[in-house]
N, C-alpha and C. Protein backbone atom coordinates (compact mmCIF):
# COMPACT_ATOMS: atom_id res chain seq x y z
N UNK A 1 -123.85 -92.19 80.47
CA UNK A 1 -123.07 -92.54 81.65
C UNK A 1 -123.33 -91.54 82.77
N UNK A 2 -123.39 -91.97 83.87
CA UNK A 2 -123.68 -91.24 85.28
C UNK A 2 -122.09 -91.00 85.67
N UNK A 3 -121.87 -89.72 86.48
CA UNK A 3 -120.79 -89.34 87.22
C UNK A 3 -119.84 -90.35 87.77
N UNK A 4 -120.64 -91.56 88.50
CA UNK A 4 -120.02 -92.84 89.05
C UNK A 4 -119.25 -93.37 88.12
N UNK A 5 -119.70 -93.87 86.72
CA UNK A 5 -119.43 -94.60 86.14
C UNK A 5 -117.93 -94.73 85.37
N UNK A 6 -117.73 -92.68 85.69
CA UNK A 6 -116.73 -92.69 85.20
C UNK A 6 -115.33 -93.08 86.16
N UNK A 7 -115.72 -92.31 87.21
CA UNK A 7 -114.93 -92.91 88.06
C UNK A 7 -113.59 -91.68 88.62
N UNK A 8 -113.74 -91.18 87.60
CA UNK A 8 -112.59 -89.92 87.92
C UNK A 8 -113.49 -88.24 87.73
N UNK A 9 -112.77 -87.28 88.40
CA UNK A 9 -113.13 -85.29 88.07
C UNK A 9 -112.34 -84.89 88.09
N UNK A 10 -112.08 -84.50 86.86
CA UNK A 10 -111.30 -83.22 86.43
C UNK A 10 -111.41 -81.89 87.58
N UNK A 11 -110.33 -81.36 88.22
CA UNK A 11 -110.68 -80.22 88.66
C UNK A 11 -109.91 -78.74 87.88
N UNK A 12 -110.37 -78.32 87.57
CA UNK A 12 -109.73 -77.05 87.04
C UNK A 12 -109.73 -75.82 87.76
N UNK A 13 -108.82 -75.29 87.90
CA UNK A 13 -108.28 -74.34 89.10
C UNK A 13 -107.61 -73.18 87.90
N UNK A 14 -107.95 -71.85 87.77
CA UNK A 14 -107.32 -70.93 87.25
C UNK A 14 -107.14 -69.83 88.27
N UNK A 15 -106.11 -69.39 88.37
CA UNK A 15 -105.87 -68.24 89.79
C UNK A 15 -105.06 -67.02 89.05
N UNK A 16 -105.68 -65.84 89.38
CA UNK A 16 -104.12 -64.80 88.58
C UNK A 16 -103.67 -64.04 90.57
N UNK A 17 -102.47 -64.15 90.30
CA UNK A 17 -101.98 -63.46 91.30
C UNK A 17 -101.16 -62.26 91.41
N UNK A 18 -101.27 -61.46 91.98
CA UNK A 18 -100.83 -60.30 91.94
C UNK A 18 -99.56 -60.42 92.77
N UNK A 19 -98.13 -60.15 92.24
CA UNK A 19 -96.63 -60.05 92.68
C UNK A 19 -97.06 -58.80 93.20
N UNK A 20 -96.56 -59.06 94.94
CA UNK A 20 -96.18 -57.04 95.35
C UNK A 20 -94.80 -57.39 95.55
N UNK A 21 -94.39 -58.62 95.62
CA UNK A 21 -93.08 -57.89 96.15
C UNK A 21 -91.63 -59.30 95.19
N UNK A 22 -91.71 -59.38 94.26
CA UNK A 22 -90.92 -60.09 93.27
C UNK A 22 -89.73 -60.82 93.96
N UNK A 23 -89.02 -60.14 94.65
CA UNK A 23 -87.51 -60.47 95.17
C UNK A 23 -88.10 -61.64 96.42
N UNK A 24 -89.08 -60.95 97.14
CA UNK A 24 -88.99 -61.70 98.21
C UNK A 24 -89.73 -63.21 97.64
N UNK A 25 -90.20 -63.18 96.50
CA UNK A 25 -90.87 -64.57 96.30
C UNK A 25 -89.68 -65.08 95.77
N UNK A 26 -88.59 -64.36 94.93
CA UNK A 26 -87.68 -65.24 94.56
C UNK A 26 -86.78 -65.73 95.06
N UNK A 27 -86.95 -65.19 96.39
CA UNK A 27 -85.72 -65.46 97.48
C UNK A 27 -86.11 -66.76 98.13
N UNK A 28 -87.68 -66.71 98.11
CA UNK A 28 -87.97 -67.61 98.77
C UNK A 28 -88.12 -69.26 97.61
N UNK A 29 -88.22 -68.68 96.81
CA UNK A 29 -88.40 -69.84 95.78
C UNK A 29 -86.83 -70.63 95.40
N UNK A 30 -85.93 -69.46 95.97
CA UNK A 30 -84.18 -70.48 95.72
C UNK A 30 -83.98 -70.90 97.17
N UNK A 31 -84.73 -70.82 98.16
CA UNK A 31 -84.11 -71.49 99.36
C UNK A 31 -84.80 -72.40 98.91
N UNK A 32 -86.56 -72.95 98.42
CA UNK A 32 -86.94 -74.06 98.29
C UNK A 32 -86.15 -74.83 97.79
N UNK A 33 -85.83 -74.56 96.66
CA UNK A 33 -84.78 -75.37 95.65
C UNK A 33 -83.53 -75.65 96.69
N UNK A 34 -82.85 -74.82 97.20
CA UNK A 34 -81.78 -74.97 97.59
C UNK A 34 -81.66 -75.85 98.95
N UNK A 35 -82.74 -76.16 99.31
CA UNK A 35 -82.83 -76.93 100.87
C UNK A 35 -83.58 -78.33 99.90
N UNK A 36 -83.86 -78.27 98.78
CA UNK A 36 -84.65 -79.70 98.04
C UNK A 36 -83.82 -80.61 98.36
N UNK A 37 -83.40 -81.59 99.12
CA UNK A 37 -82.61 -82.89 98.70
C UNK A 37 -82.64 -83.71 97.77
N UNK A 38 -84.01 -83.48 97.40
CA UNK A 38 -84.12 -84.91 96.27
C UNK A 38 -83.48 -84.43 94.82
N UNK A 39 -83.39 -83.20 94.66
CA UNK A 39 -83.60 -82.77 93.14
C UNK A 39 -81.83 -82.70 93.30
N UNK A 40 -81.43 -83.30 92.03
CA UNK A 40 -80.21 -83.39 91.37
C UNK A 40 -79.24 -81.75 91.46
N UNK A 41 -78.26 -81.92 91.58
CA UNK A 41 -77.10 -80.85 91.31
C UNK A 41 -77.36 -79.91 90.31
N UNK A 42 -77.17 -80.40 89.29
CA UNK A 42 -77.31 -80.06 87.73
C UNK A 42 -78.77 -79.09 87.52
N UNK A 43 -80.14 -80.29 88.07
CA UNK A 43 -81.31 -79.45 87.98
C UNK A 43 -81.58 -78.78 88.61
N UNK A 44 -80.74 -78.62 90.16
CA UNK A 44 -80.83 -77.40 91.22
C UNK A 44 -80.29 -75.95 90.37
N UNK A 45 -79.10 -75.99 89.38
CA UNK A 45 -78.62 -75.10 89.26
C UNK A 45 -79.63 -74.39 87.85
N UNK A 46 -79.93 -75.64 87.04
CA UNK A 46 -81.12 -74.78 86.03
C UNK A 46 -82.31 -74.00 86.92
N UNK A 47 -82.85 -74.88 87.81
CA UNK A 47 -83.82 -74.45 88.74
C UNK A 47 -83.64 -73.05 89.02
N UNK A 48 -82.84 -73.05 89.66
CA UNK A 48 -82.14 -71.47 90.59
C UNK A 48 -81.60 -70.10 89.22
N UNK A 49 -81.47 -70.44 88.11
CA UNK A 49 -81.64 -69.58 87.30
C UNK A 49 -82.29 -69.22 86.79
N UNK A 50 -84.10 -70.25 86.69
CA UNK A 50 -84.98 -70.21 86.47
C UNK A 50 -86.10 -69.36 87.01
N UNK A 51 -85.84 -69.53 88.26
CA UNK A 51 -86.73 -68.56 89.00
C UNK A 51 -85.74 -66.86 89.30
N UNK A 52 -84.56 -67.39 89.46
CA UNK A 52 -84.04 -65.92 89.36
C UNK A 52 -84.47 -65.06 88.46
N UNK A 53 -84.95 -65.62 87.20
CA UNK A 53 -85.26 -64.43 85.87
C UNK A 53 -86.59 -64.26 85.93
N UNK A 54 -87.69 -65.04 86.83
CA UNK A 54 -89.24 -65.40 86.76
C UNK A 54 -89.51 -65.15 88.02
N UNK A 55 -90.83 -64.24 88.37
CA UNK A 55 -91.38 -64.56 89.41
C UNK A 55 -92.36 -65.78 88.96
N UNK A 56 -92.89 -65.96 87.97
CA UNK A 56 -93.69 -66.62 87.61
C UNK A 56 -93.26 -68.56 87.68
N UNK A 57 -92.19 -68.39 87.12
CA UNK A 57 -90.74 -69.67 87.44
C UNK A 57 -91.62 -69.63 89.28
N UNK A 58 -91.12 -68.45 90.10
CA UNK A 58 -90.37 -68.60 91.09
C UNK A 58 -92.08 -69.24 91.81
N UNK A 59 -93.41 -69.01 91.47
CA UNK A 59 -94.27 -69.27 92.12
C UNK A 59 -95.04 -71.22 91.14
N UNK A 60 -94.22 -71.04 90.59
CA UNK A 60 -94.72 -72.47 90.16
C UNK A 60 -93.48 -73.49 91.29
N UNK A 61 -92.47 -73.05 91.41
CA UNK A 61 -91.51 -73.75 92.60
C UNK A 61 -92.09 -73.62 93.72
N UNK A 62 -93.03 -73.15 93.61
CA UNK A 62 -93.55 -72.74 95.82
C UNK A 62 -94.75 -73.28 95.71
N UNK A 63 -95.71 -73.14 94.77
CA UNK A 63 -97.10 -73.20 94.52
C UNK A 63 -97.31 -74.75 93.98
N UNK A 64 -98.01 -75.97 94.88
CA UNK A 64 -97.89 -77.65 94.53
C UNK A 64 -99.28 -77.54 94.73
N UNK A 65 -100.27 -77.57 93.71
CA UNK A 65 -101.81 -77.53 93.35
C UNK A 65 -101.92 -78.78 93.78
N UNK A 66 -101.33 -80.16 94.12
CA UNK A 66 -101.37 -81.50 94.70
C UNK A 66 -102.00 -81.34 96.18
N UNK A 67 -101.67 -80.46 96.81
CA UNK A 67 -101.58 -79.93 98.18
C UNK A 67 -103.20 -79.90 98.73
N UNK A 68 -103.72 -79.24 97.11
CA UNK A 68 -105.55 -79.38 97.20
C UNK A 68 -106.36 -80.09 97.55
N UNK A 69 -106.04 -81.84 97.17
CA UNK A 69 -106.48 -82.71 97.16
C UNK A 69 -105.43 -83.80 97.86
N UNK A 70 -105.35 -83.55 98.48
CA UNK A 70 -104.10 -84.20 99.88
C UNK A 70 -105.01 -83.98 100.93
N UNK A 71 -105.13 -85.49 101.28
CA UNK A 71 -106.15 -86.07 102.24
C UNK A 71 -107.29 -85.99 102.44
N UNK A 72 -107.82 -85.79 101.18
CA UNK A 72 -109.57 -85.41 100.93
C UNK A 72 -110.04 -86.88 101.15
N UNK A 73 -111.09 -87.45 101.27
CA UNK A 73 -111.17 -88.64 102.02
C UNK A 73 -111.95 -89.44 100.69
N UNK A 74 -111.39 -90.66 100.46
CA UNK A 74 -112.00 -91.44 99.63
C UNK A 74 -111.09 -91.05 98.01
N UNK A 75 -110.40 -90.00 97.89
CA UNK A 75 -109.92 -89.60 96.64
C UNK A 75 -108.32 -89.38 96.55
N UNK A 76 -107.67 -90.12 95.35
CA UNK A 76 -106.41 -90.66 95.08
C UNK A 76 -106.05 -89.92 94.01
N UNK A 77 -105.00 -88.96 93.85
CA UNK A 77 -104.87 -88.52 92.74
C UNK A 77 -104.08 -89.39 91.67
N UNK A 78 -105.02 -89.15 90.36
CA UNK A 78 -104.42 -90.18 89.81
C UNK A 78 -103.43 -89.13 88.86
N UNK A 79 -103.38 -87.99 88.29
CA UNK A 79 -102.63 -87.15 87.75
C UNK A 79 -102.52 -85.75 87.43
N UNK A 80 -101.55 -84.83 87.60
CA UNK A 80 -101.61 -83.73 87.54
C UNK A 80 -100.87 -82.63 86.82
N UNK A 81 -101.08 -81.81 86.58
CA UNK A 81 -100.27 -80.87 85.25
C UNK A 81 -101.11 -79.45 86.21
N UNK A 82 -99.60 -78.78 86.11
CA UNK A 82 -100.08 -77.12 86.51
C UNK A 82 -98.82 -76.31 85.85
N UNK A 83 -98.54 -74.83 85.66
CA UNK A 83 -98.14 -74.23 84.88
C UNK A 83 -97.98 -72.80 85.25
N UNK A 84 -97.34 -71.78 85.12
CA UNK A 84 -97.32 -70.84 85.70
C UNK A 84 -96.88 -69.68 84.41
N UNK A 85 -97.62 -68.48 84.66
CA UNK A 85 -96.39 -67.67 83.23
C UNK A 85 -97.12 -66.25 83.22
N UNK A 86 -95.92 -65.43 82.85
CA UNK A 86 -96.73 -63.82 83.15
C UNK A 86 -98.15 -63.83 82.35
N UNK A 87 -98.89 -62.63 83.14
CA UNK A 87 -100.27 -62.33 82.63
C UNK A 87 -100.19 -60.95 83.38
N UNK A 88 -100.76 -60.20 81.95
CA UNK A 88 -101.53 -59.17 81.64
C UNK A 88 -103.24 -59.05 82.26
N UNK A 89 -103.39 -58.57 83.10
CA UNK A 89 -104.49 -58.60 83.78
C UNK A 89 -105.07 -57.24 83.88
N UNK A 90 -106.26 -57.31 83.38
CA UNK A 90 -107.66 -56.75 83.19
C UNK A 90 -108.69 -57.03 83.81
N UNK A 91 -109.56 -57.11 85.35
CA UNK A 91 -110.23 -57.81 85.64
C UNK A 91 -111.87 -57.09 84.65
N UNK A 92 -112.04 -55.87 84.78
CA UNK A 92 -112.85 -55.20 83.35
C UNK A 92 -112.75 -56.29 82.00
N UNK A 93 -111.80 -56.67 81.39
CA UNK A 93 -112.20 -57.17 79.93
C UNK A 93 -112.78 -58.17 79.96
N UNK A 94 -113.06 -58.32 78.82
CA UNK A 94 -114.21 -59.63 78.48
C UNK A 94 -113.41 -60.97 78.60
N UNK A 95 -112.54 -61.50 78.10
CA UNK A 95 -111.35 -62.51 78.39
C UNK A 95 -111.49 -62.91 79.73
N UNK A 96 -111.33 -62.13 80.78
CA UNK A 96 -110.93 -62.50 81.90
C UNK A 96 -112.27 -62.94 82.45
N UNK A 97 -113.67 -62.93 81.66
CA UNK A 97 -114.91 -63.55 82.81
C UNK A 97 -114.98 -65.32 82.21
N UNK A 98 -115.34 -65.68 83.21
CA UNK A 98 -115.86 -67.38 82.80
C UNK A 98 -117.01 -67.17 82.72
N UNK A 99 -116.89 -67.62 81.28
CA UNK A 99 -118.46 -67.37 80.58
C UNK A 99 -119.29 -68.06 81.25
N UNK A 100 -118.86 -69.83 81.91
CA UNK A 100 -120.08 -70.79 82.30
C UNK A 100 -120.87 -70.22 83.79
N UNK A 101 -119.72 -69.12 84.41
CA UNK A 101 -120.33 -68.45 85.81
C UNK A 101 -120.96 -67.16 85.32
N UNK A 102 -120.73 -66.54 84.35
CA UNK A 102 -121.34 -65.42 83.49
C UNK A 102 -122.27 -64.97 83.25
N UNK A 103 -122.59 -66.50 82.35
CA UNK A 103 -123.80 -66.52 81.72
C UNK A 103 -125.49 -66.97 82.45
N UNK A 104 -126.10 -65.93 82.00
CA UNK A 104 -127.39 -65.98 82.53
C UNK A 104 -128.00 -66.77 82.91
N UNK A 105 -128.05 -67.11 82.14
CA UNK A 105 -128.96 -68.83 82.18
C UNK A 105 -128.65 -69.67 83.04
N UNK A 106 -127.33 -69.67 83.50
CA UNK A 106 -127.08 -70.61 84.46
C UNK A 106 -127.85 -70.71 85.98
N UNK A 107 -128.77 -69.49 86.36
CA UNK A 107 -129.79 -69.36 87.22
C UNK A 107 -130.81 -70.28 86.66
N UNK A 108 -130.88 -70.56 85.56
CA UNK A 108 -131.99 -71.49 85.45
C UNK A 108 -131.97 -73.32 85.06
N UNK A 109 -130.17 -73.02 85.82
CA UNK A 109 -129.63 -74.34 84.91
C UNK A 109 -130.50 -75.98 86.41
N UNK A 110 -130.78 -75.27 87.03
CA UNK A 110 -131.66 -76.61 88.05
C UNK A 110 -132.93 -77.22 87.66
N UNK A 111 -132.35 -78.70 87.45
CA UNK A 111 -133.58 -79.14 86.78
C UNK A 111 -135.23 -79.04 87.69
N UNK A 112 -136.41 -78.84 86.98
CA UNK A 112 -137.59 -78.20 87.09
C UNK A 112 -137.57 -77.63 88.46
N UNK A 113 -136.69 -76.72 88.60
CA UNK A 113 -136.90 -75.37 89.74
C UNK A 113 -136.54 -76.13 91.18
N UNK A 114 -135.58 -77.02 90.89
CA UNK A 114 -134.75 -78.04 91.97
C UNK A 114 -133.96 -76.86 92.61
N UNK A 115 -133.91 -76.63 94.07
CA UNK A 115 -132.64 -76.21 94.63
C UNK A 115 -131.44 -77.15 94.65
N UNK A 116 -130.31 -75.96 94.77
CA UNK A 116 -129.18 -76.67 94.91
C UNK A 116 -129.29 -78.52 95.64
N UNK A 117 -129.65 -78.39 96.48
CA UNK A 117 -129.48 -79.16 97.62
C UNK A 117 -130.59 -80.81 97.06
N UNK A 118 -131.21 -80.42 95.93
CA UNK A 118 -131.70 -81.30 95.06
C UNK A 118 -131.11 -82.03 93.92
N UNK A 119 -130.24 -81.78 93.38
CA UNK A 119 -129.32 -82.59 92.73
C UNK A 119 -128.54 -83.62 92.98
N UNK A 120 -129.26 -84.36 91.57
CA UNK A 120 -128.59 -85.78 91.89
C UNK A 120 -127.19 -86.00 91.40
N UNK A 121 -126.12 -86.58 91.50
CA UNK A 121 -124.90 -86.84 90.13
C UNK A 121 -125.84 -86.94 88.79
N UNK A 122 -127.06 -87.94 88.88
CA UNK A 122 -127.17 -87.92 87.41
C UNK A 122 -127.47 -86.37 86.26
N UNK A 123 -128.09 -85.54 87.24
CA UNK A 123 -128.37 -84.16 86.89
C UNK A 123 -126.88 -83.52 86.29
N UNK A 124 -125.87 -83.96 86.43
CA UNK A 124 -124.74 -83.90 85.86
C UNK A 124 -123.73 -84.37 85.19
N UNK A 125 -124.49 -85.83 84.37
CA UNK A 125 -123.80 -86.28 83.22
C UNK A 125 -124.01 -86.09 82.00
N UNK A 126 -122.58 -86.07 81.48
CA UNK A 126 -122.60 -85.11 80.51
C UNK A 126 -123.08 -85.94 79.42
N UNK A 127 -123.88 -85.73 78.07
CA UNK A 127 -124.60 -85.95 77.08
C UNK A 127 -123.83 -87.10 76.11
N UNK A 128 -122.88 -86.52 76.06
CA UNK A 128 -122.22 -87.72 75.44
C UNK A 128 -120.72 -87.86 75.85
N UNK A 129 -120.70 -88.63 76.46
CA UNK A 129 -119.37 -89.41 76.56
C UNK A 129 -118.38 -90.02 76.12
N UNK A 130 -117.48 -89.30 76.27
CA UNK A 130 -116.12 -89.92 74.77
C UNK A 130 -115.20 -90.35 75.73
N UNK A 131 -114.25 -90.47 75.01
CA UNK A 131 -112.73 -91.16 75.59
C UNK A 131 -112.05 -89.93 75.96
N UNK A 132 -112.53 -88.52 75.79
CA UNK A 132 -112.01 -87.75 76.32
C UNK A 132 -112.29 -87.03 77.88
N UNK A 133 -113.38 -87.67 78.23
CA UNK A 133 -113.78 -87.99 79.27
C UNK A 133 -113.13 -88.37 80.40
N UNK A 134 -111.79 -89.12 80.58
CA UNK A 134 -110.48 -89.67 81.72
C UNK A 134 -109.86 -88.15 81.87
N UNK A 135 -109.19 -88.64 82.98
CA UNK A 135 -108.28 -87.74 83.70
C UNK A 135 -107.43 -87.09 82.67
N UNK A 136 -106.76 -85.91 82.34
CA UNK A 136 -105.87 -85.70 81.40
C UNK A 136 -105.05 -85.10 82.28
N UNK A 137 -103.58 -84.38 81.48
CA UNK A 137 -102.25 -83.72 81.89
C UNK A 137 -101.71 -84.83 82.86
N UNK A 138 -100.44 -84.71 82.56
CA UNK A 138 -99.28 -85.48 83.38
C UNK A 138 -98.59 -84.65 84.38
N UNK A 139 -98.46 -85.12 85.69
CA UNK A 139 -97.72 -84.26 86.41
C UNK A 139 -96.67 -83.98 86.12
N UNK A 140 -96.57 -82.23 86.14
CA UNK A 140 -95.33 -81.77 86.16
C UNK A 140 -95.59 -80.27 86.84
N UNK A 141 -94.84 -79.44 86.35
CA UNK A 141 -94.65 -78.59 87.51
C UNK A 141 -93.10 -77.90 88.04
N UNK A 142 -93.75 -76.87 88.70
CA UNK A 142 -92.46 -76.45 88.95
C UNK A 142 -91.30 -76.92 89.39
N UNK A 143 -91.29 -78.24 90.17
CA UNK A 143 -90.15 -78.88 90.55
C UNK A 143 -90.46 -79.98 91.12
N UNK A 144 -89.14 -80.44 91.46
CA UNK A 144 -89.36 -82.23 92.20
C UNK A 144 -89.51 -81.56 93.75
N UNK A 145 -90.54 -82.70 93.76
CA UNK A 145 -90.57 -82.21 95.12
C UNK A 145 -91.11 -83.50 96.03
């Protein structure tokens, strides 16, 4: 199968962010909640205790990865899942590199000495194609929004 065929791309986005200043994100993450109209009484008040104990809570309430792909032209999101949660950060250890940008070889990953600007979609379908192949994760996220 060619890129077309499938019809949908996965985008995967991993970000670590560095908190300097905790309070002020959480301050800002309970006015979001607290100016939300749509979101229920009940889940405003789990909300607002949620990020009070989390900066991590408090940047999945501010932070809508939807926002990415909002009004890119020709593309409809069909579903989304994002997640937020403390991390221990090392940019030195081995964990923290992506092996597929890492690794060596990937200088030689253009087919017969093609520049960038030579690639076709088909130069990028993948070998075998399963049913795992569709869009995955369900939107959710830090809040209604």
């Amino acid at each position: 199968m060619t890129w077309d065929e499938y019809g949908y791309v996965r985008l995967q986005v991993d970000l670590v962010l560095e908190i300097a200043e905790a309070e002020g994100l959480i301050r800002a993450a309970r006015v979001r909640i607290a100016s939300d109209e749509l979101m229920p009484e009940e889940q405003r008040a789990i909300a607002d205790q949620a990020v009070s104990r989390s900066p991590a809570e408090a940047v999945a309430y501010l932070v809508d990865p939807v926002d990415l792909v909002t009004g890119l032209p020709g593309v409809e999101l069909t579903q989304a899942s994002w997640s937020s949660e403390p991390a221990v950060y090392d940019p030195e250890a081995a964990d923290w590199v992506d092996e597929d940008w890492a690794d060596e070889s990937w200088d030689d990953a253009a087919p017969d000495g093609a520049a960038p600007d030579d690639f076709t979609p088909d130069d990028f379908a993948p070998d075998d194609a399963g049913p795992e192949a569709g869009p995955g994760g369900e939107r959710s996220g830090g809040g209604a929004r």
